[in-house]
Protein backbone atom coordinates (compact mmCIF):
# COMPACT_ATOMS: atom_id res chain seq x y z
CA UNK A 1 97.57 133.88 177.99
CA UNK A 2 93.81 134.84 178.58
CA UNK A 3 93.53 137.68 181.29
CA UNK A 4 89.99 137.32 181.05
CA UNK A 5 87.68 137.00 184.26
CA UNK A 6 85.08 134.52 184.16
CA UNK A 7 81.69 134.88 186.44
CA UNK A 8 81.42 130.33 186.17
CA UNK A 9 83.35 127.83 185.00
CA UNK A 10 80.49 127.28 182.16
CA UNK A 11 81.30 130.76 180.80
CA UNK A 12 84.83 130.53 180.27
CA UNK A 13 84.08 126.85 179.00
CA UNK A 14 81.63 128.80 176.79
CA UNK A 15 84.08 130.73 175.26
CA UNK A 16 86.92 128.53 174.93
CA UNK A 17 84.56 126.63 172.80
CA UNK A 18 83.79 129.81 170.50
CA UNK A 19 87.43 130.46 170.42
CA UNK A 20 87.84 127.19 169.19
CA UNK A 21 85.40 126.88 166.86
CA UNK A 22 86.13 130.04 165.52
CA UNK A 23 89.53 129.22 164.95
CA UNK A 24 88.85 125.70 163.20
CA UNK A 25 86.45 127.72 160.56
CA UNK A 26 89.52 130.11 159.65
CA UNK A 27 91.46 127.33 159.29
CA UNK A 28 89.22 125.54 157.13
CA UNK A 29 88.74 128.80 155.10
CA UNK A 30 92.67 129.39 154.86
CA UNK A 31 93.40 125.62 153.69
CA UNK A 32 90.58 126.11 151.13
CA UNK A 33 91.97 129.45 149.69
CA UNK A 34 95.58 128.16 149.70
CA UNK A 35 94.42 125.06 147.82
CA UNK A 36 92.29 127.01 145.29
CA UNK A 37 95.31 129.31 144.88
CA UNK A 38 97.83 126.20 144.56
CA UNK A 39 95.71 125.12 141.86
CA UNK A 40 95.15 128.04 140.21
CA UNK A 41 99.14 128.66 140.08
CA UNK A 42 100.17 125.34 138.92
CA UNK A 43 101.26 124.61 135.53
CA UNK A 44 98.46 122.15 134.54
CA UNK A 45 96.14 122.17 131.95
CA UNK A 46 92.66 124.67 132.59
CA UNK A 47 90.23 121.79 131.94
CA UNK A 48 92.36 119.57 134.90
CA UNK A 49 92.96 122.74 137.30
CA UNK A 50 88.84 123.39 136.84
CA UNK A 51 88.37 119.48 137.86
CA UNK A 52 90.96 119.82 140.78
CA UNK A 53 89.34 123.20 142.01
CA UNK A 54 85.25 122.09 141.89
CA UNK A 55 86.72 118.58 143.91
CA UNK A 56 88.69 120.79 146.30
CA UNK A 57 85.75 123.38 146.67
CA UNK A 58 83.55 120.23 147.20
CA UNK A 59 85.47 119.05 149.60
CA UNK A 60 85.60 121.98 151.53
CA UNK A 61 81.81 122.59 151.23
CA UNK A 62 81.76 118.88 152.85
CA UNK A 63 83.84 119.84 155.43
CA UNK A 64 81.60 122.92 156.04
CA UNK A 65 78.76 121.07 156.12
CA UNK A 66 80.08 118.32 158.71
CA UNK A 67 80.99 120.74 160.99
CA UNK A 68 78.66 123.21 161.29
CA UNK A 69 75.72 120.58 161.58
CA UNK A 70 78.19 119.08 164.55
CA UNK A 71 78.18 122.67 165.94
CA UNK A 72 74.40 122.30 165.50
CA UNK A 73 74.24 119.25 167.56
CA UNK A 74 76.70 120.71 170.01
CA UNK A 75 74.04 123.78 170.29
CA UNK A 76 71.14 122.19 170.49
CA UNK A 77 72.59 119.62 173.40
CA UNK A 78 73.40 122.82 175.27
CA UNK A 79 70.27 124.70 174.62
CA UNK A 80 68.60 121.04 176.13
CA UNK A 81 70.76 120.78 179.27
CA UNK A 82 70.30 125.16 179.88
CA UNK A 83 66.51 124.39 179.29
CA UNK A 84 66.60 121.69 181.93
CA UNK A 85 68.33 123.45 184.69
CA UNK A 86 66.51 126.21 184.35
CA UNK A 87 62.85 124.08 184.50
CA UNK A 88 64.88 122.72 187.37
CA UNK A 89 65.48 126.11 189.42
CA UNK A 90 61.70 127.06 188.98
């Protein structure tokens, strides 16, 4: 699948992970569209598809939120452990 060559383990870990996250936020952005689009298409009333759409956009922006801070955490625990090996090599 991936004819990729990898100089460590850590950087083709690395990039698995960036795959991966990278793939989650298009799928978060695609489910969001299709939703807004669903609602936008459906034969409801405008004041219930403009409720349906701000809860759906909320939701979204929750689900934004909640996983870019864990991508945040996920950074800043790397940045800690690269910070202590290299302190450790020196």
């Amino acid at each position: 699948m991936n004819d990729r060559v990898y100089y460590s383990r850590e950087a083709e870990s690395q990039a698995m992970r960036e795959r991966t996250t990278a793939i989650l936020a298009f799928f978060v952005i695609g489910v969001t569209v299709g939703t807004a689009l669903a609602l936008l298409f459906a034969p409801r009333s405008g004041e219930k598809t403009r409720h349906e759409l701000a809860d759906a956009l909320d939701q979204g922006f929750d689900e934004g939120r909640k996983a870019s801070s864990e991508a945040v955490e996920r950074l800043e625990k790397d940045f800690a452990d690269l910070r202590k090996r290299f302190e450790e090599r020196r």
